[in-house]
Protein backbone atom coordinates (compact mmCIF):
# COMPACT_ATOMS: atom_id res chain seq x y z
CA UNK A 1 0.00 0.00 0.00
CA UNK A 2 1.19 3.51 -1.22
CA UNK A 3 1.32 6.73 0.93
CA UNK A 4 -1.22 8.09 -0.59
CA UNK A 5 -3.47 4.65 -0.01
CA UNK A 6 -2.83 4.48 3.14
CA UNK A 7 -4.00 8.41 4.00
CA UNK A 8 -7.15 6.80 2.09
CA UNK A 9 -7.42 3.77 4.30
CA UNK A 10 -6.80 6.26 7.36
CA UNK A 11 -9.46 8.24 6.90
CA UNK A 12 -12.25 5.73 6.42
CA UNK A 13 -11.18 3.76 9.72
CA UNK A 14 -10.89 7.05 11.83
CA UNK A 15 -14.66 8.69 10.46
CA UNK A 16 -17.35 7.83 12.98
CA UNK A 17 -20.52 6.50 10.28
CA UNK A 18 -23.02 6.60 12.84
CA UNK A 19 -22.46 10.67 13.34
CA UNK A 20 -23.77 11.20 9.36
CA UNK A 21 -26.73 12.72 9.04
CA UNK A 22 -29.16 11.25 6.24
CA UNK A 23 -31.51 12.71 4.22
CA UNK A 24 -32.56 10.04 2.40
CA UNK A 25 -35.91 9.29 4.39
CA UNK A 26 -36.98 12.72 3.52
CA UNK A 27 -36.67 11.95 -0.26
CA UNK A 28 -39.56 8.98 -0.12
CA UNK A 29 -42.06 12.08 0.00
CA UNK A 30 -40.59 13.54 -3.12
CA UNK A 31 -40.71 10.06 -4.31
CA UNK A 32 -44.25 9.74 -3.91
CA UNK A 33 -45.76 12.77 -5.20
CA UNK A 34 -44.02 12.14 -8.63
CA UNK A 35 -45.49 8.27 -8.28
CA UNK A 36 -49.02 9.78 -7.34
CA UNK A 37 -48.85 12.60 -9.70
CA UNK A 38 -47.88 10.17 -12.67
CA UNK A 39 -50.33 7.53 -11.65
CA UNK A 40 -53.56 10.28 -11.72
CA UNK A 41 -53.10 11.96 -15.08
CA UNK A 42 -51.53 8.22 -17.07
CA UNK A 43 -54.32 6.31 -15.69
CA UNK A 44 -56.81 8.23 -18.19
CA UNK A 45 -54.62 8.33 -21.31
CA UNK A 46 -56.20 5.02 -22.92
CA UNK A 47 -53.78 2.70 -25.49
CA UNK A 48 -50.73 3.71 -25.88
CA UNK A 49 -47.00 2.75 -27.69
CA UNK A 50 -44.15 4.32 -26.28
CA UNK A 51 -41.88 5.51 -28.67
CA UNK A 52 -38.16 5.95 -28.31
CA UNK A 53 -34.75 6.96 -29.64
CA UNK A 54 -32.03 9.25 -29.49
CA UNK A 55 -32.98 12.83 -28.11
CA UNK A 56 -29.68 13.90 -30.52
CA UNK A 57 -31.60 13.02 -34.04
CA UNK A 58 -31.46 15.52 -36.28
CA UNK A 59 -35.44 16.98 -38.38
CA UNK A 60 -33.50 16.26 -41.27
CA UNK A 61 -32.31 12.69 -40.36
CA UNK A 62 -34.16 9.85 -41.87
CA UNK A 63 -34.99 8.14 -38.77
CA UNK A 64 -36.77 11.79 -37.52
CA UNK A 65 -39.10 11.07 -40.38
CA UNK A 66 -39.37 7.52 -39.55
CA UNK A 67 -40.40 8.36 -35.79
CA UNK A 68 -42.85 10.61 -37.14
CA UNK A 69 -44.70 8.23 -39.81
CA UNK A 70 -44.52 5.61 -36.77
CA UNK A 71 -46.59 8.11 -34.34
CA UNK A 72 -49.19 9.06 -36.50
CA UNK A 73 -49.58 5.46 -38.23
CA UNK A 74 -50.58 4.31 -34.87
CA UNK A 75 -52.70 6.87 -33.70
CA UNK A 76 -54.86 6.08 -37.00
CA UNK A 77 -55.30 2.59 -35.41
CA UNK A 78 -56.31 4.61 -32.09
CA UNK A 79 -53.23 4.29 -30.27
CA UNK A 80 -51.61 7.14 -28.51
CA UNK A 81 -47.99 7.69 -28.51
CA UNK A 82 -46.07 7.97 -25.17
CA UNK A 83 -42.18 9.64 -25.71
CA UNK A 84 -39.89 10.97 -23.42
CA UNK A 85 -41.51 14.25 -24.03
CA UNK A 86 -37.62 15.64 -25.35
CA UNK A 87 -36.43 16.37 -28.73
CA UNK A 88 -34.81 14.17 -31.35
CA UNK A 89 -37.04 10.77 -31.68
CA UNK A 90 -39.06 11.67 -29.16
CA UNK A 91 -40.47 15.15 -30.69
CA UNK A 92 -40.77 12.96 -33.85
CA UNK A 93 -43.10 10.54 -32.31
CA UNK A 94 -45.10 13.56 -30.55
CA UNK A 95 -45.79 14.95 -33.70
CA UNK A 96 -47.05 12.24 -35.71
CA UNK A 97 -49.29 11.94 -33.12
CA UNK A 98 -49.77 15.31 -32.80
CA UNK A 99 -50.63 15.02 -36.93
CA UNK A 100 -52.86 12.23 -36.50
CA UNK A 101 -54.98 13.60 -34.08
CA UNK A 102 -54.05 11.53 -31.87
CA UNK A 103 -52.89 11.56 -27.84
CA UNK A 104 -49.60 12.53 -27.41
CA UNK A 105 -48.04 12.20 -23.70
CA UNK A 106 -44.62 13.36 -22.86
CA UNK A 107 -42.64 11.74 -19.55
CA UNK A 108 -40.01 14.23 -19.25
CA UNK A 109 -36.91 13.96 -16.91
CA UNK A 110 -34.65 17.17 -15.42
CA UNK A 111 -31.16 16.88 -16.78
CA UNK A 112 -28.46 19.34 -17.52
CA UNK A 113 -28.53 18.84 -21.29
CA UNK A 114 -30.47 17.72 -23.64
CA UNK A 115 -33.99 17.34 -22.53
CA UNK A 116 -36.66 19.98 -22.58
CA UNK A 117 -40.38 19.54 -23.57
CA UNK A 118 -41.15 19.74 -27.39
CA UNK A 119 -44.23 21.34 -28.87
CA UNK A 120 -46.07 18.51 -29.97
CA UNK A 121 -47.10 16.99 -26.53
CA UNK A 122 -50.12 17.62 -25.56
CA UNK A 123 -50.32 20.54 -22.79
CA UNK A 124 -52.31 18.54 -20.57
CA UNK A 125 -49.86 15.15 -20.66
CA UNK A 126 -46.62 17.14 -20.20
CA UNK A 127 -45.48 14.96 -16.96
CA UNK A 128 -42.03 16.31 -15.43
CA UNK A 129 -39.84 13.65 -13.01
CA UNK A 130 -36.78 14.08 -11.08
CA UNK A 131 -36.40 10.44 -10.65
CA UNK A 132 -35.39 7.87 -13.80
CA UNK A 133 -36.91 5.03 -12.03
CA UNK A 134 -40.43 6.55 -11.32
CA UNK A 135 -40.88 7.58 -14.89
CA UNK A 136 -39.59 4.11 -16.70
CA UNK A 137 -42.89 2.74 -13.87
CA UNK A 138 -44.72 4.89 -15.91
CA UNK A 139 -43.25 3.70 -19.27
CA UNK A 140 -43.75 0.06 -18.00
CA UNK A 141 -47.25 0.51 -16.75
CA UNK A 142 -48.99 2.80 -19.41
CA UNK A 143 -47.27 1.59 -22.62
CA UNK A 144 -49.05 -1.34 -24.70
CA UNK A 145 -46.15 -1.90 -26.87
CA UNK A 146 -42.10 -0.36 -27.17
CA UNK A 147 -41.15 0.78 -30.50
CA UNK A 148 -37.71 1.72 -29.67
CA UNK A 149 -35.82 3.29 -32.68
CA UNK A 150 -31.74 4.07 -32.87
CA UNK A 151 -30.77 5.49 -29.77
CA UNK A 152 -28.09 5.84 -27.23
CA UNK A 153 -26.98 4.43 -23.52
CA UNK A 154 -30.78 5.37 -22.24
CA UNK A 155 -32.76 3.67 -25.47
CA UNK A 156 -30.58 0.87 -24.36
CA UNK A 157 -31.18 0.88 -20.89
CA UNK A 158 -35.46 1.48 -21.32
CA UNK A 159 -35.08 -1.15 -24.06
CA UNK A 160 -33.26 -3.95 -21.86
CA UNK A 161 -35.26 -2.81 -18.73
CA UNK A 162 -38.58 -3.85 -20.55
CA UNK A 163 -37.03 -7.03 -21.67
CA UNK A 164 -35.74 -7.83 -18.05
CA UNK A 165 -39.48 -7.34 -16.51
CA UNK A 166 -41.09 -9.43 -18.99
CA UNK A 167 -38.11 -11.86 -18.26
CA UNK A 168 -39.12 -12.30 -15.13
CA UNK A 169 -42.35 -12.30 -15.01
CA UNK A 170 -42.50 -8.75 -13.32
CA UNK A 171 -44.82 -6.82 -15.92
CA UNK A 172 -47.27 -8.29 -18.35
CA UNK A 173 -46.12 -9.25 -22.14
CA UNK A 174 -46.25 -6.57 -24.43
CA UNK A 175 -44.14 -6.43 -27.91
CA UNK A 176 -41.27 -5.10 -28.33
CA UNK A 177 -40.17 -3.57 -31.70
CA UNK A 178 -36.35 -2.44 -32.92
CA UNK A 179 -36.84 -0.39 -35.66
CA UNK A 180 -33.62 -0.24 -38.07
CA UNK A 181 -32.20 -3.48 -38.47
CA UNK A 182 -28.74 -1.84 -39.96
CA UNK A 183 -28.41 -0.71 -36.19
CA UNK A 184 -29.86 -3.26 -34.15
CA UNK A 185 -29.03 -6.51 -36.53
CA UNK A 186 -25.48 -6.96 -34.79
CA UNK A 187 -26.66 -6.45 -31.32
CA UNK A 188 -29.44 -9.31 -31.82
CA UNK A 189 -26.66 -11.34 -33.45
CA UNK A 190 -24.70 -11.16 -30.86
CA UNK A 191 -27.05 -11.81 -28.14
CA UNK A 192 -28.02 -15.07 -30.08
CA UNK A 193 -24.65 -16.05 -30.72
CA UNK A 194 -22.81 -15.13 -27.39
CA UNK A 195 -25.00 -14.31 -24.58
CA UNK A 196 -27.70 -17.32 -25.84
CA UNK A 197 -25.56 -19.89 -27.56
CA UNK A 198 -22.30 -19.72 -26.54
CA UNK A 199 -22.64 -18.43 -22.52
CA UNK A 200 -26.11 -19.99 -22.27
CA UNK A 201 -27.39 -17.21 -20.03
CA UNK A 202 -31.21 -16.87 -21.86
CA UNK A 203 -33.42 -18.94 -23.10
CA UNK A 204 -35.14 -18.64 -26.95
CA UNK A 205 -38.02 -17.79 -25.77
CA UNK A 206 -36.92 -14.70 -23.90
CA UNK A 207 -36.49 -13.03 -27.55
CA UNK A 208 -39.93 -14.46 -28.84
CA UNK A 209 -41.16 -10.66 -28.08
CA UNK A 210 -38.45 -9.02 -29.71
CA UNK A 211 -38.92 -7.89 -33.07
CA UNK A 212 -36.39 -5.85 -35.67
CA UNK A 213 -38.55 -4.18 -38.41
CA UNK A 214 -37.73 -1.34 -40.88
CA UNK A 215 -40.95 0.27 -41.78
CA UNK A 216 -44.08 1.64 -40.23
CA UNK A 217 -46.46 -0.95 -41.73
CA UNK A 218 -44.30 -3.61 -40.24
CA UNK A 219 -44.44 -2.20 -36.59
CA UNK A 220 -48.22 -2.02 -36.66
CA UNK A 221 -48.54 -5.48 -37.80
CA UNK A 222 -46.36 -6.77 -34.99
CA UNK A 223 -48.80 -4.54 -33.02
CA UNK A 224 -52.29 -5.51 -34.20
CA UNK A 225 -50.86 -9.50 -34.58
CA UNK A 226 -50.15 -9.44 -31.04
CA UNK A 227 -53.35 -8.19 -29.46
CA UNK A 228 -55.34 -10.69 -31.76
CA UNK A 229 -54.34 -12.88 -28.96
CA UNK A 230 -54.15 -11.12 -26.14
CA UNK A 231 -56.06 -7.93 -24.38
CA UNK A 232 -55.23 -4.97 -23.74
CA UNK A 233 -54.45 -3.99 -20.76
CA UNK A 234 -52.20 -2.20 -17.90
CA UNK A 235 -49.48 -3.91 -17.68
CA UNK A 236 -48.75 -4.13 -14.11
């Protein structure tokens, strides 16, 4: 052990823990206003598809226009479109529902970049959280389907959450759609190859609700096929 380890090691055995004052009980308040705020204005939005995606796509990106044909070709079928309420993907999903008539609901979250509300959700589903885990409940709970476009570290994260719940029997089934199969075809690969076949660590099945799709008319297909056999319903 170095010098500068061992003034480290010194100062963790000489603090007293027990003189540390918490806050932490304080924050289950906070915690439950956003749960109870959340629950009372998603529990009247009706069908919905959660769209997501990067909040760094460009209007003039392909996959903007994608998002956008996505939102309002489900609305059509009566769905409403849930996003992250930010720009990017999610402002493309908002307004093709927004275009369709259709409900548009944005779960925004504070962060210091990035994220503000765009102008397509509606102004009476704008739904502002300080806490990532309260608003993917509301993601999990409210959302009859993912359609989860190209996207970065938290696409990934909503996108393997979902998976995870249905894995374990946590949350009902609902589909699960990866649109672009340029960008998700070697993840999927892998996963079948490596994390399935090779390391053994899922089963088949756990990617029977997975589906990789490149065009609007394929994601509502996937949609409408899957709730020819089952309900709709929340999905906690």
């Amino acid at each position: 052990m170095n010098n500068e380890e061992e003034k480290i090691h010194s100062k963790f055995e000489q603090k007293d823990w027990s003189d540390i004052k918490s806050n932490d009980s304080w924050a289950i308040f906070k915690i439950m206003s956003e749960f109870v705020d959340g629950f009372e204005k998603m529990a009247r939005i009706g069908p919905c598809v959660t769209i997501f995606g990067s909040a760094r796509t460009k209007k003039d990106h392909p996959d903007y226009k994608l998002a956008e044909e996505i939102g309002y070709t489900l609305t059509q079928k009566g769905f409403g479109i849930i996003t992250g309420g930010g720009p990017g993907i999610m402002e493309a999903g908002n307004k093709g529902a927004y275009l369709g008539g259709g409900t548009s609901v944005g779960l925004n979250i504070e962060l210091p970049f990035e994220q503000h509300f765009n102008e397509y959700v509606d102004s009476d589903k704008n739904i502002e959280f300080d806490y990532f885990f309260v608003r993917k409940v509301m993601f999990m709970k409210y959302s009859q389907g993912f359609v989860v476009m190209p996207g970065g570290f938290g696409t990934m994260d909503e996108f393997f959450e979902a998976i995870t719940l249905i894995q374990t029997k946590k949350i009902g089934k609902f589909p699960i759609i990866l649109v672009g199969s340029k960008f998700w075809g070697g993840l999927i690969e892998w996963i079948k190859s490596t994390v399935m076949s090779e390391y053994s660590n899922i089963n088949s099945e756990d990617l029977d609700l997975i589906s990789v799709v490149d065009t609007p008319g394929e994601v509502l297909k996937v949609i409408e096929e899957f709730y020819r056999k089952y309900n709709l319903s929340p999905n906690f």
